[in-house]
Protein backbone atom coordinates (compact mmCIF):
# COMPACT_ATOMS: atom_id res chain seq x y z
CA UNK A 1 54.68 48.03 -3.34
CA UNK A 2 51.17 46.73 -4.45
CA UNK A 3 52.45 43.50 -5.37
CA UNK A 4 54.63 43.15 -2.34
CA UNK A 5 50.86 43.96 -0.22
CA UNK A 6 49.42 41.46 -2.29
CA UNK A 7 51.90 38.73 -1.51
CA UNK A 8 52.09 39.52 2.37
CA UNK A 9 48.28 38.97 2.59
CA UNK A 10 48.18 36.23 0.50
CA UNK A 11 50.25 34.27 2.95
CA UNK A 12 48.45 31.81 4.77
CA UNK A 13 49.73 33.90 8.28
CA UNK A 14 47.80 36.39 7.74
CA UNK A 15 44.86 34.54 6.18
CA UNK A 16 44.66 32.57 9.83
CA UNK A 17 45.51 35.50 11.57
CA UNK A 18 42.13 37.35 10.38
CA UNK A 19 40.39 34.26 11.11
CA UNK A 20 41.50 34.18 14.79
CA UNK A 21 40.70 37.50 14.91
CA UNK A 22 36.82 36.82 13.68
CA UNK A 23 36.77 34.07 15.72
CA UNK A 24 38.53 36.05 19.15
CA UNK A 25 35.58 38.44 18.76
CA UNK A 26 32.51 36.13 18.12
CA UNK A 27 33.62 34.52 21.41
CA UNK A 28 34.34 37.65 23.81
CA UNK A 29 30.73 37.91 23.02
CA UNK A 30 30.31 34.52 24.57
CA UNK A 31 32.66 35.16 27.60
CA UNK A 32 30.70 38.96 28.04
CA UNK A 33 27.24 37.39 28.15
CA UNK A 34 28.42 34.14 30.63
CA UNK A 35 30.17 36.65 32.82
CA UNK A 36 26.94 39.48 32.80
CA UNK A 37 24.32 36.63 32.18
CA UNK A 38 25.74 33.85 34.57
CA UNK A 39 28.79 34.65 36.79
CA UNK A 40 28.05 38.16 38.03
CA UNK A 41 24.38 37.66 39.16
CA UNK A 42 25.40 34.66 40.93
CA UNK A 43 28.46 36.65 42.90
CA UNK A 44 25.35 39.16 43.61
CA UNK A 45 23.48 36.35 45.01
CA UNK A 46 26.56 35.55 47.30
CA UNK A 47 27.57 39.17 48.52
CA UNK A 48 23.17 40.62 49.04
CA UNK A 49 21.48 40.39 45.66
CA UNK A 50 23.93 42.94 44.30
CA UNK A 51 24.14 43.90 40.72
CA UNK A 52 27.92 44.82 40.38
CA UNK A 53 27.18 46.30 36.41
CA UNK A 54 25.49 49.29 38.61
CA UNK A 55 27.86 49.79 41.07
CA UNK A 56 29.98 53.24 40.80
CA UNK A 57 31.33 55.93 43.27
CA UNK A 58 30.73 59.85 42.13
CA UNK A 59 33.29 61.89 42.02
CA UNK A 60 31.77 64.94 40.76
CA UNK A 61 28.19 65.82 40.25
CA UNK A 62 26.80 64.07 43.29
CA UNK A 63 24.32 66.64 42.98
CA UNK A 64 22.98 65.04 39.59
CA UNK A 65 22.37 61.95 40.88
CA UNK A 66 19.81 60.38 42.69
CA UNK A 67 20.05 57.44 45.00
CA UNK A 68 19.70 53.81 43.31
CA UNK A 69 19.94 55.81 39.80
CA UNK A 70 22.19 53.25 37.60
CA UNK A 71 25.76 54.01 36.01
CA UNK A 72 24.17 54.83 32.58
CA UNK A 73 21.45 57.42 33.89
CA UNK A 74 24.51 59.19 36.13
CA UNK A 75 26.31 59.25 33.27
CA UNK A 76 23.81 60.57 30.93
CA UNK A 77 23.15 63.22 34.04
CA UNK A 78 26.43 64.59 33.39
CA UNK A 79 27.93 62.88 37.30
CA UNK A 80 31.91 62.24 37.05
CA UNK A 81 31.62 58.12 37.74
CA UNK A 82 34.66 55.98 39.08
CA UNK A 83 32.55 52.29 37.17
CA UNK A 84 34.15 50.05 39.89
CA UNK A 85 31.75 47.73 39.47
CA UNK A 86 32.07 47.01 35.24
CA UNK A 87 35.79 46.97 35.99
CA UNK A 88 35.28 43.68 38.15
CA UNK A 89 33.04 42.38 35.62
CA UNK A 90 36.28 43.36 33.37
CA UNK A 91 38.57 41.71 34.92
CA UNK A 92 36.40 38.32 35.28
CA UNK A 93 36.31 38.61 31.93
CA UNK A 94 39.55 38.86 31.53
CA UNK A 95 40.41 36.24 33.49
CA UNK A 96 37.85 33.90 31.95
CA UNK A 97 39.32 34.49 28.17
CA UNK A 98 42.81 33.92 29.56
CA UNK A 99 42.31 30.61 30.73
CA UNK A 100 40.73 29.28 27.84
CA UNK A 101 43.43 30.67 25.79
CA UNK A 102 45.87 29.38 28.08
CA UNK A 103 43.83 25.80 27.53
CA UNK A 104 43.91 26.08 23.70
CA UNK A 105 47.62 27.25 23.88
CA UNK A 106 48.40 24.21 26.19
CA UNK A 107 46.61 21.38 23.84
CA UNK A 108 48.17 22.58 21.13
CA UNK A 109 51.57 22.41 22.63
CA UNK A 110 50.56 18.65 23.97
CA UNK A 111 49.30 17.80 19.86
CA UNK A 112 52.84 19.12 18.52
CA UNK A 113 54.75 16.90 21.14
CA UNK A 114 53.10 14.41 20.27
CA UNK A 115 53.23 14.40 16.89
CA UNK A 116 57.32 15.41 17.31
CA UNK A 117 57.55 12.53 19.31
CA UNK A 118 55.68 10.24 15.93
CA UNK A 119 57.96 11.79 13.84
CA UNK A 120 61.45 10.86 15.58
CA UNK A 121 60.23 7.44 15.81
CA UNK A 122 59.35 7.07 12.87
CA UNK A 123 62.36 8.56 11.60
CA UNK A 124 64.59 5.91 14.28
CA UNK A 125 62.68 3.13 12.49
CA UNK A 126 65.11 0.68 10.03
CA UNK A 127 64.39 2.14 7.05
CA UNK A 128 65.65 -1.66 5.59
CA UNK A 129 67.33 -2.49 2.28
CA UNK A 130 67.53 0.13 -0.56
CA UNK A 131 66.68 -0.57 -4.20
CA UNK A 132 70.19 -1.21 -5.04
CA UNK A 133 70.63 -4.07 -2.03
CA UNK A 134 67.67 -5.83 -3.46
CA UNK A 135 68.73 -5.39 -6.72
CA UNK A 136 72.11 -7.07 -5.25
CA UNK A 137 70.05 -10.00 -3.80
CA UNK A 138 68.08 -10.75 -6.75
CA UNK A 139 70.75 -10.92 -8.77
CA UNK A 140 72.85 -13.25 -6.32
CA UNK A 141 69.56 -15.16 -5.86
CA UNK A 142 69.33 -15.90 -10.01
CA UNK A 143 73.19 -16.79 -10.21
CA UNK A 144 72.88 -19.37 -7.73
């Protein structure tokens, strides 16, 4: 069975899988701070200067929080939160690492067309004479 583990992970799958997966999480990282650090204070620009990280609704507990206290010091207060407002920033998220994926999945699909499309003509090319036809002329060639 150990040898059988060894020879599953030693396939280059896997090997690219795990990088993906290194790579997947170095760049949520990226898409987390553009969409906290860029997107989300600009759609709180738009709708009043709002900051959407902070915005919940109690649902039990009102009585532990204060007004303007933020999600994490309701939380820490002990207040039942609905987070609406990391949701959104969630879901832009979301959004944001799908079409990029959806990019990457869509130029790689163009690349391996295109090199399909090298291939077959390539492959439709005249390949010309084979060693034993110019064996055949060289030989008619000397007896003339």
């Amino acid at each position: 069975m150990l040898a059988e583990f060894k020879d599953f992970i030693a396939k280059g799958n896997v090997m690219e899988l795990a990088v993906a997966v290194i790579i997947a999480g170095a760049f949520a990282v990226i898409v987390a701070s553009l969409t906290a650090d860029l997107i989300m204070p600009i759609v709180g620009m738009i709708f009043g200067d709002v900051d959407f990280s902070n915005k919940y609704t109690v649902l039990s507990g009102a009585e532990l929080v204060t007004e303007g206290m933020g999600l994490e010091a309701a939380r820490e207060a002990g207040a039942n939160v609905l987070a609406w407002g990391a949701f959104i920033t969630s879901i832009i998220n979301f959004v944001i690492l799908a079409f990029i994926i959806f990019l990457l999945v869509r130029y790689a699909n163009k690349a391996k067309a295109k090199f399909e499309a090298e291939e077959e003509a390539a492959a439709e090319e005249p390949a010309g004479p084979t060693e034993i036809e110019l064996l055949t002329e060289i030989r008619d060639a000397l007896k003339k």
